[in-house]
N, C-alpha and C. Protein backbone atom coordinates (compact mmCIF):
# COMPACT_ATOMS: atom_id res chain seq x y z
N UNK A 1 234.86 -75.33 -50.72
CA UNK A 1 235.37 -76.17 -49.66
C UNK A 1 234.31 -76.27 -48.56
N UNK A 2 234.01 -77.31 -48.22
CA UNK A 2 232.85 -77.95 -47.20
C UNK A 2 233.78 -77.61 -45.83
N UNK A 3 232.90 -76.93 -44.68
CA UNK A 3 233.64 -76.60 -43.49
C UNK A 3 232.67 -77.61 -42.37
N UNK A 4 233.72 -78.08 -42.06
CA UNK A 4 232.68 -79.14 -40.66
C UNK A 4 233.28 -78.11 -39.39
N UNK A 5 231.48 -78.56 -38.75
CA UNK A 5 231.87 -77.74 -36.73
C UNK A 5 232.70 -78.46 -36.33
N UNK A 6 232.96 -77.26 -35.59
CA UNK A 6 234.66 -77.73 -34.75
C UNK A 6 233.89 -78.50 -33.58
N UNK A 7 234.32 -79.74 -32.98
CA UNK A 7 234.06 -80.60 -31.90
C UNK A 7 235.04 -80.42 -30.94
N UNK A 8 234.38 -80.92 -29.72
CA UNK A 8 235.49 -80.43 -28.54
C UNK A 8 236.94 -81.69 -28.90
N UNK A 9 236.57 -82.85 -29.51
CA UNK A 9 237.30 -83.83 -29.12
C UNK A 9 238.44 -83.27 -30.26
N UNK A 10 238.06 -82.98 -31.16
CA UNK A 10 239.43 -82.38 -32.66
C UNK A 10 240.18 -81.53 -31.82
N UNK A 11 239.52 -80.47 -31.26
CA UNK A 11 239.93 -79.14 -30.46
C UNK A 11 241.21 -80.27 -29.38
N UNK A 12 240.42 -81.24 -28.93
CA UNK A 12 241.62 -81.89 -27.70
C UNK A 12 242.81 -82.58 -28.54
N UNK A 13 242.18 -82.95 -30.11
CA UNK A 13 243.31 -83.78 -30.68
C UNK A 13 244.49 -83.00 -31.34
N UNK A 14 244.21 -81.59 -31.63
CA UNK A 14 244.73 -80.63 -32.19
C UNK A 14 246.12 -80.09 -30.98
N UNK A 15 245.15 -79.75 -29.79
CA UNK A 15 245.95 -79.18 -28.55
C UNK A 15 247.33 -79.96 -28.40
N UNK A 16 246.80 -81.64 -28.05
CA UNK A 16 247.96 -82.84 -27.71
C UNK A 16 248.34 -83.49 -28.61
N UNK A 17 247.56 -83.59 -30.14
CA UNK A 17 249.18 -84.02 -30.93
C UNK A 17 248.97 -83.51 -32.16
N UNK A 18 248.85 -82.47 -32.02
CA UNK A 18 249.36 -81.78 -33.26
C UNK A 18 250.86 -81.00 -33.07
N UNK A 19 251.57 -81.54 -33.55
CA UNK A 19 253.27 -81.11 -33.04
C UNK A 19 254.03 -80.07 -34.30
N UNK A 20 254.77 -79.19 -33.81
CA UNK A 20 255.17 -78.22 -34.14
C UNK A 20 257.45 -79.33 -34.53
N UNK A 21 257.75 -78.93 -35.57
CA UNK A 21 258.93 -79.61 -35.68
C UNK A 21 260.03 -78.85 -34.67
N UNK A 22 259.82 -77.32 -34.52
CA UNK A 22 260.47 -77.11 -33.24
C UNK A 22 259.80 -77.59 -31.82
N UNK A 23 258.96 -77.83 -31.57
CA UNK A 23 258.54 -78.43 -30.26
C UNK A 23 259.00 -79.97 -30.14
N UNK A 24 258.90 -80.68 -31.21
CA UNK A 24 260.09 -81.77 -31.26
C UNK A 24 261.50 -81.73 -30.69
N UNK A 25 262.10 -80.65 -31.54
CA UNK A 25 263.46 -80.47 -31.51
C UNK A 25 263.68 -79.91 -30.52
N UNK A 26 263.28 -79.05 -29.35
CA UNK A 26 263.62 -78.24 -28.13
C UNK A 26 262.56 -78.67 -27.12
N UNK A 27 261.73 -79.77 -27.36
CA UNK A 27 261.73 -80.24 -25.93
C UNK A 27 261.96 -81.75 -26.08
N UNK A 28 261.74 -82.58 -24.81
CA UNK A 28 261.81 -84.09 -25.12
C UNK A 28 260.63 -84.95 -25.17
N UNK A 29 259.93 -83.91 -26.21
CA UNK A 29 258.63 -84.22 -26.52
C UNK A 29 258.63 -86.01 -27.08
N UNK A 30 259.67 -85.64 -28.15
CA UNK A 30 259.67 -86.92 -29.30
C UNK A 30 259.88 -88.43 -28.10
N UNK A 31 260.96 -88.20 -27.43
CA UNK A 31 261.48 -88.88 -26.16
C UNK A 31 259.95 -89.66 -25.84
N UNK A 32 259.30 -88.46 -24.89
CA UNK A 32 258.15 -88.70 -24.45
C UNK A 32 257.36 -90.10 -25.17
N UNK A 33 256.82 -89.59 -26.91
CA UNK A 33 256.07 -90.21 -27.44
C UNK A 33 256.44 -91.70 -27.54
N UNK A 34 258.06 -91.85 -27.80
CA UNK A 34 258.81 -93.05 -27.99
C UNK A 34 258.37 -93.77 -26.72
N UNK A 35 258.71 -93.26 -25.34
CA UNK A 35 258.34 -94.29 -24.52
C UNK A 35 257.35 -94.72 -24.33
N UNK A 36 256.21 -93.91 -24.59
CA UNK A 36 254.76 -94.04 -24.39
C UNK A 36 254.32 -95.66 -25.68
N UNK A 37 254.90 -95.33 -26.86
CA UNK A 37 254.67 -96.87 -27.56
C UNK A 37 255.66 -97.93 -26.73
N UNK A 38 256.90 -97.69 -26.36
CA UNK A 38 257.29 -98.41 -25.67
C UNK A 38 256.69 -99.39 -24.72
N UNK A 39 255.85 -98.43 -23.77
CA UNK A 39 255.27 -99.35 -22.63
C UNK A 39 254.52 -100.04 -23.18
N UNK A 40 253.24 -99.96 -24.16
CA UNK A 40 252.30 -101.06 -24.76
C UNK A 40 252.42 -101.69 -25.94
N UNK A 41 251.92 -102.34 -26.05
CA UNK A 41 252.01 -103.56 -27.22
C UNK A 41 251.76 -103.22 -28.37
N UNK A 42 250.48 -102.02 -28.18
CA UNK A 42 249.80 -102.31 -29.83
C UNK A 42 249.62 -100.77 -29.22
N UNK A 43 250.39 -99.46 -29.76
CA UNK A 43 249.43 -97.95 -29.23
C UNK A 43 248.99 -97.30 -30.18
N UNK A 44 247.69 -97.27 -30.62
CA UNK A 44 246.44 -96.56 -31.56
C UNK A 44 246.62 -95.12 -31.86
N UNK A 45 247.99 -94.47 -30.63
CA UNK A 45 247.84 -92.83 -30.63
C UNK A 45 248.72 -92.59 -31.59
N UNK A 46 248.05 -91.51 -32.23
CA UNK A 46 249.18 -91.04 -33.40
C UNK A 46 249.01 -89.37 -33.39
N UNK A 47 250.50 -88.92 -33.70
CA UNK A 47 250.52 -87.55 -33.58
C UNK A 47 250.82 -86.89 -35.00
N UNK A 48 250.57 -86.10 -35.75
CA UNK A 48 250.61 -85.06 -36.53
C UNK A 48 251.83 -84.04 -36.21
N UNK A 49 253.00 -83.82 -37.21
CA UNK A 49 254.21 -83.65 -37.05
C UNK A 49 253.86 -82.33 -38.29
N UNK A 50 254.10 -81.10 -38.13
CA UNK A 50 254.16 -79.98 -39.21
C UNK A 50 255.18 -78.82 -39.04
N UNK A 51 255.43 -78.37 -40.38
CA UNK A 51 256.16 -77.43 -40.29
C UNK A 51 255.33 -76.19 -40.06
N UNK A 52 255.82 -75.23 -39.49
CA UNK A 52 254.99 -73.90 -39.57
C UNK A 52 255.32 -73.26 -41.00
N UNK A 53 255.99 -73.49 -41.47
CA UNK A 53 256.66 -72.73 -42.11
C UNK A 53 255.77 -73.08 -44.19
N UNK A 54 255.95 -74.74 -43.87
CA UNK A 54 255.09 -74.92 -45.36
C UNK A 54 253.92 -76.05 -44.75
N UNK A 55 252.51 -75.51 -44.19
CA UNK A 55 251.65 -76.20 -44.93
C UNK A 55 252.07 -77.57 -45.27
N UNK A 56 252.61 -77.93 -46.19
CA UNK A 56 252.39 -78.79 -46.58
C UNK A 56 253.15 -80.14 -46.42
N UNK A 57 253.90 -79.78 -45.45
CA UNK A 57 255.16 -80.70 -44.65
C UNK A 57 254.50 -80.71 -43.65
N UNK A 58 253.39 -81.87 -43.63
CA UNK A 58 253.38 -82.73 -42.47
C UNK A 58 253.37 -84.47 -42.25
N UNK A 59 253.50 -84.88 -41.92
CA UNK A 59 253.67 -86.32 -41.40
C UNK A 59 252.95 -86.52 -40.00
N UNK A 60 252.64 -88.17 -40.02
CA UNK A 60 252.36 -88.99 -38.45
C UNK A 60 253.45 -89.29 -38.12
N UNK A 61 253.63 -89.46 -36.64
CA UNK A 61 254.15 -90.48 -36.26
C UNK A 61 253.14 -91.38 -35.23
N UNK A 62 253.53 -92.62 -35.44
CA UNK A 62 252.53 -93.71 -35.09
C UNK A 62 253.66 -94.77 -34.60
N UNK A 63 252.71 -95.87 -33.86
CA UNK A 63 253.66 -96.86 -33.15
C UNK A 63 253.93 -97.83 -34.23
N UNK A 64 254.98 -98.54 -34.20
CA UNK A 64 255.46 -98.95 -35.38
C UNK A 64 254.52 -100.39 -35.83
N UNK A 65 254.21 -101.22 -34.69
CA UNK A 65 253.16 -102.17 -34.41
C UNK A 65 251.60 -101.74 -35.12
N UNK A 66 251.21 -100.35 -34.90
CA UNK A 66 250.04 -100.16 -34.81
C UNK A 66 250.49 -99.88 -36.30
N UNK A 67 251.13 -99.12 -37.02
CA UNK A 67 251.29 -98.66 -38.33
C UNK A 67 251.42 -100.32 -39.15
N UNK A 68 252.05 -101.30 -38.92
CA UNK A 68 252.06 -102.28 -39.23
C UNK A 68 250.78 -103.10 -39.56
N UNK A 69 249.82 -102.80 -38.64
CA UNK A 69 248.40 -103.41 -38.35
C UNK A 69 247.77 -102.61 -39.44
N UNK A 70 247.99 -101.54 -39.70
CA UNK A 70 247.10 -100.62 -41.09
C UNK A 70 247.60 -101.28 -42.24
N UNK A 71 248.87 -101.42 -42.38
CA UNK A 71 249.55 -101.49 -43.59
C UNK A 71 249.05 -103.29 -44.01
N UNK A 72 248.71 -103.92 -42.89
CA UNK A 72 248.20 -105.52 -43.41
C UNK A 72 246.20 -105.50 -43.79
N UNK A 73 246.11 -104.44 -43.09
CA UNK A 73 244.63 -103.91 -43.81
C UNK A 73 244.81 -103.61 -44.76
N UNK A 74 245.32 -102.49 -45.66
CA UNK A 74 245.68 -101.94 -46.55
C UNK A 74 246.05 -102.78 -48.01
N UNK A 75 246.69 -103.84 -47.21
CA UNK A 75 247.20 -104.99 -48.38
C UNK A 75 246.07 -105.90 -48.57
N UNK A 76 245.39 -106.65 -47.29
CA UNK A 76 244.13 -107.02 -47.55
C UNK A 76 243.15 -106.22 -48.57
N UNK A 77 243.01 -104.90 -47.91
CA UNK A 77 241.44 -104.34 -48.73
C UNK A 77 242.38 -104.43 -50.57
N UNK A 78 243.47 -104.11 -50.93
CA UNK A 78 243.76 -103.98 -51.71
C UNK A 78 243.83 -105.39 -52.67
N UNK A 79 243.88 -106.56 -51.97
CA UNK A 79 244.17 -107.94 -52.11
C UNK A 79 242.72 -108.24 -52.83
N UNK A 80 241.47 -107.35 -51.98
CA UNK A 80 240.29 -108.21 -52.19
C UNK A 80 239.78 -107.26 -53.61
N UNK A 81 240.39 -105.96 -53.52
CA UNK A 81 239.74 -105.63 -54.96
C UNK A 81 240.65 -106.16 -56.15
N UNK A 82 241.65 -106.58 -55.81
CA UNK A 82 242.25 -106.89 -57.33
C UNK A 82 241.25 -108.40 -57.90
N UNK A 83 241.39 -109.08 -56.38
CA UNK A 83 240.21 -110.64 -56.74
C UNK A 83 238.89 -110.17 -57.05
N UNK A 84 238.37 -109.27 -56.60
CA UNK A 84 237.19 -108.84 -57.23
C UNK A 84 237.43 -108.20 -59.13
N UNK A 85 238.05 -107.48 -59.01
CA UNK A 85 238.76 -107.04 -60.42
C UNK A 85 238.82 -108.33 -61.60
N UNK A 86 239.62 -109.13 -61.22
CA UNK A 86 239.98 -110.40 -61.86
C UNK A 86 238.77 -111.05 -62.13
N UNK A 87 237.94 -111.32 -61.34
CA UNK A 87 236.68 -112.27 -61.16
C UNK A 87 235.36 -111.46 -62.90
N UNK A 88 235.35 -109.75 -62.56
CA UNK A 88 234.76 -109.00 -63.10
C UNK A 88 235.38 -109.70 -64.59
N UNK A 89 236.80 -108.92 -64.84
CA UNK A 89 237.28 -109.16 -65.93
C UNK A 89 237.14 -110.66 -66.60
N UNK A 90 237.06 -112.01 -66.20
CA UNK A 90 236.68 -113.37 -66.09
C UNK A 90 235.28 -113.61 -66.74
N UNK A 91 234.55 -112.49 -65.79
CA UNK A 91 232.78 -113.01 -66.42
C UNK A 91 233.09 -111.83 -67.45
N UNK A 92 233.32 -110.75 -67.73
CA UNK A 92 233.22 -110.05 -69.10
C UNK A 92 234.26 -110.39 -70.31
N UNK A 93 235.51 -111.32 -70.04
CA UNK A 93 236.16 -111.40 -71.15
C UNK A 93 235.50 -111.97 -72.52
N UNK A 94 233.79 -112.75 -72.60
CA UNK A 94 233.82 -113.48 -73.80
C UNK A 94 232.82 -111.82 -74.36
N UNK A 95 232.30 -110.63 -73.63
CA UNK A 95 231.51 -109.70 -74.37
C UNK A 95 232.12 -109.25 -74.82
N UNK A 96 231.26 -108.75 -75.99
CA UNK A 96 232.03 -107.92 -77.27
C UNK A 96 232.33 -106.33 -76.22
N UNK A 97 233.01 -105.87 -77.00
CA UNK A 97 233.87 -104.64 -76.92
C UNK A 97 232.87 -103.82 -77.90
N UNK A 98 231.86 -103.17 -77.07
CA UNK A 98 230.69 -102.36 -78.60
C UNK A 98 230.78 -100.64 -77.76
N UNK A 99 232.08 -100.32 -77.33
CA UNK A 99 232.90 -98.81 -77.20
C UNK A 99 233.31 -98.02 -78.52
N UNK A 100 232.44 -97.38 -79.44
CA UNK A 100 233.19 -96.73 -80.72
C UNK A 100 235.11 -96.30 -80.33
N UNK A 101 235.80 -95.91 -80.80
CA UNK A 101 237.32 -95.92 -80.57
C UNK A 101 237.30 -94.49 -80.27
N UNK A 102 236.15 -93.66 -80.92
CA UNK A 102 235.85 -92.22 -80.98
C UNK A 102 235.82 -91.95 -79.79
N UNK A 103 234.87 -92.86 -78.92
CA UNK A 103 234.17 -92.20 -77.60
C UNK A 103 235.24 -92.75 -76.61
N UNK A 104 235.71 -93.44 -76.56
CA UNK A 104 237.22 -93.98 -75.93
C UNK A 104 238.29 -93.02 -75.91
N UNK A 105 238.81 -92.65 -76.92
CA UNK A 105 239.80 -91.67 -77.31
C UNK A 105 239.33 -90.21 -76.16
N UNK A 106 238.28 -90.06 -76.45
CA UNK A 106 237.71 -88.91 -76.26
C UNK A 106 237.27 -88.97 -74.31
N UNK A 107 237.14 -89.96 -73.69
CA UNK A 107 236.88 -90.04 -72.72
C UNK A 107 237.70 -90.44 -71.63
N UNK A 108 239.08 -90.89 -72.51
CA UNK A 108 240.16 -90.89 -72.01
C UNK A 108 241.20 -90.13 -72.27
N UNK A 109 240.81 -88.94 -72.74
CA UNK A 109 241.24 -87.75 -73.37
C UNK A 109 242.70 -88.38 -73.52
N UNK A 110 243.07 -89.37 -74.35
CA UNK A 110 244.05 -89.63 -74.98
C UNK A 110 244.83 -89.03 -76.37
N UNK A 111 246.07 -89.22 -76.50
CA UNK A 111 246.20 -88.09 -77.62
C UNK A 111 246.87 -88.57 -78.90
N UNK A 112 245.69 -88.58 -79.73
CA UNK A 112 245.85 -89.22 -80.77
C UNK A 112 246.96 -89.36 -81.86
N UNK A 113 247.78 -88.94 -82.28
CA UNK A 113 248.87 -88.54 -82.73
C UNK A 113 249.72 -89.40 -81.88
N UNK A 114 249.53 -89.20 -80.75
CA UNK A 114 251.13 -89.96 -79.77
C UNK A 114 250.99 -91.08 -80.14
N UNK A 115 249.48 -91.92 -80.35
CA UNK A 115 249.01 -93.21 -80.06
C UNK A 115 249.42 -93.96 -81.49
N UNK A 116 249.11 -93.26 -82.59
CA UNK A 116 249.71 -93.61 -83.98
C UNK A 116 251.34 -93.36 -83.91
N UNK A 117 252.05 -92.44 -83.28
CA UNK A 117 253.27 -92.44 -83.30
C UNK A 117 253.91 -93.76 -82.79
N UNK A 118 253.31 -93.99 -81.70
CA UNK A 118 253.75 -95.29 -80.85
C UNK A 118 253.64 -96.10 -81.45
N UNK A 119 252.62 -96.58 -82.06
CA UNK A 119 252.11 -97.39 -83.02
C UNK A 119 253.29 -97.83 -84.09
N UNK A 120 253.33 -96.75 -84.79
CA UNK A 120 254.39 -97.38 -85.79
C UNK A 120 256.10 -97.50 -85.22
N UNK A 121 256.03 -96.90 -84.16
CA UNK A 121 257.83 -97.14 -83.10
C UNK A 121 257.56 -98.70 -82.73
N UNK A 122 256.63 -99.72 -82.48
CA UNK A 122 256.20 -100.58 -82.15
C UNK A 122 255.74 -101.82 -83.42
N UNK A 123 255.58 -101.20 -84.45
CA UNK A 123 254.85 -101.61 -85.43
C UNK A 123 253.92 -102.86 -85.22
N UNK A 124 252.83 -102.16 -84.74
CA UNK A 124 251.56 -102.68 -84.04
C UNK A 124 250.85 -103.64 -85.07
């Protein structure tokens, strides 16, 4: 595991929103954050929500506007690789296929037996 130096600004992002699910629940922390997207239009701040308890229960919360604005990036960047995808597949559909079935099988560690089983449930 690669360890990066700690920076003062993580150290400040850690302090103010890295949130504890009881510091939610027993103060009016959450309150707080709600009004704070409230007052602006578009708010960029997002806080880190964890359990102490598992590691692995954590979540953002983010302004619903600003989470909106990722999620139409997200569909874009995703939009432009499928048209890139399509375009690829377009100029390679007339080349031959010169992949032995051996080195395929084997590199898609697929499992041969299932693939003939299917095969004849299908009668290919």
């Amino acid at each position: 595991m690669s360890m990066k130096p700690v920076r003062t600004d993580m150290l400040q992002f850690i302090k103010e929103q890295v949130l504890s699910i009881s510091e939610l629940t027993r103060t009016k922390k959450l309150t707080d954050i709600l009004e704070m997207y409230a007052k602006s239009e578009t708010c960029d701040t997002v806080f880190v929500v964890q359990n102490s308890r598992n590691k692995e229960a954590q979540a953002v919360i983010a302004d619903l506007d600003y989470f909106q604005e990722l999620l139409l990036y997200k569909e874009a960047v995703d939009q432009a690789i499928d048209q890139v995808m399509y375009e690829v597949a377009l100029e390679r559909q007339d080349d031959p296929a010169d992949i032995p079935m051996a080195k395929l099988v084997s590199d898609l560690e697929l499992d041969v037996d299932r693939i003939i089983e299917l095969s004849e449930e299908e009668e290919i």
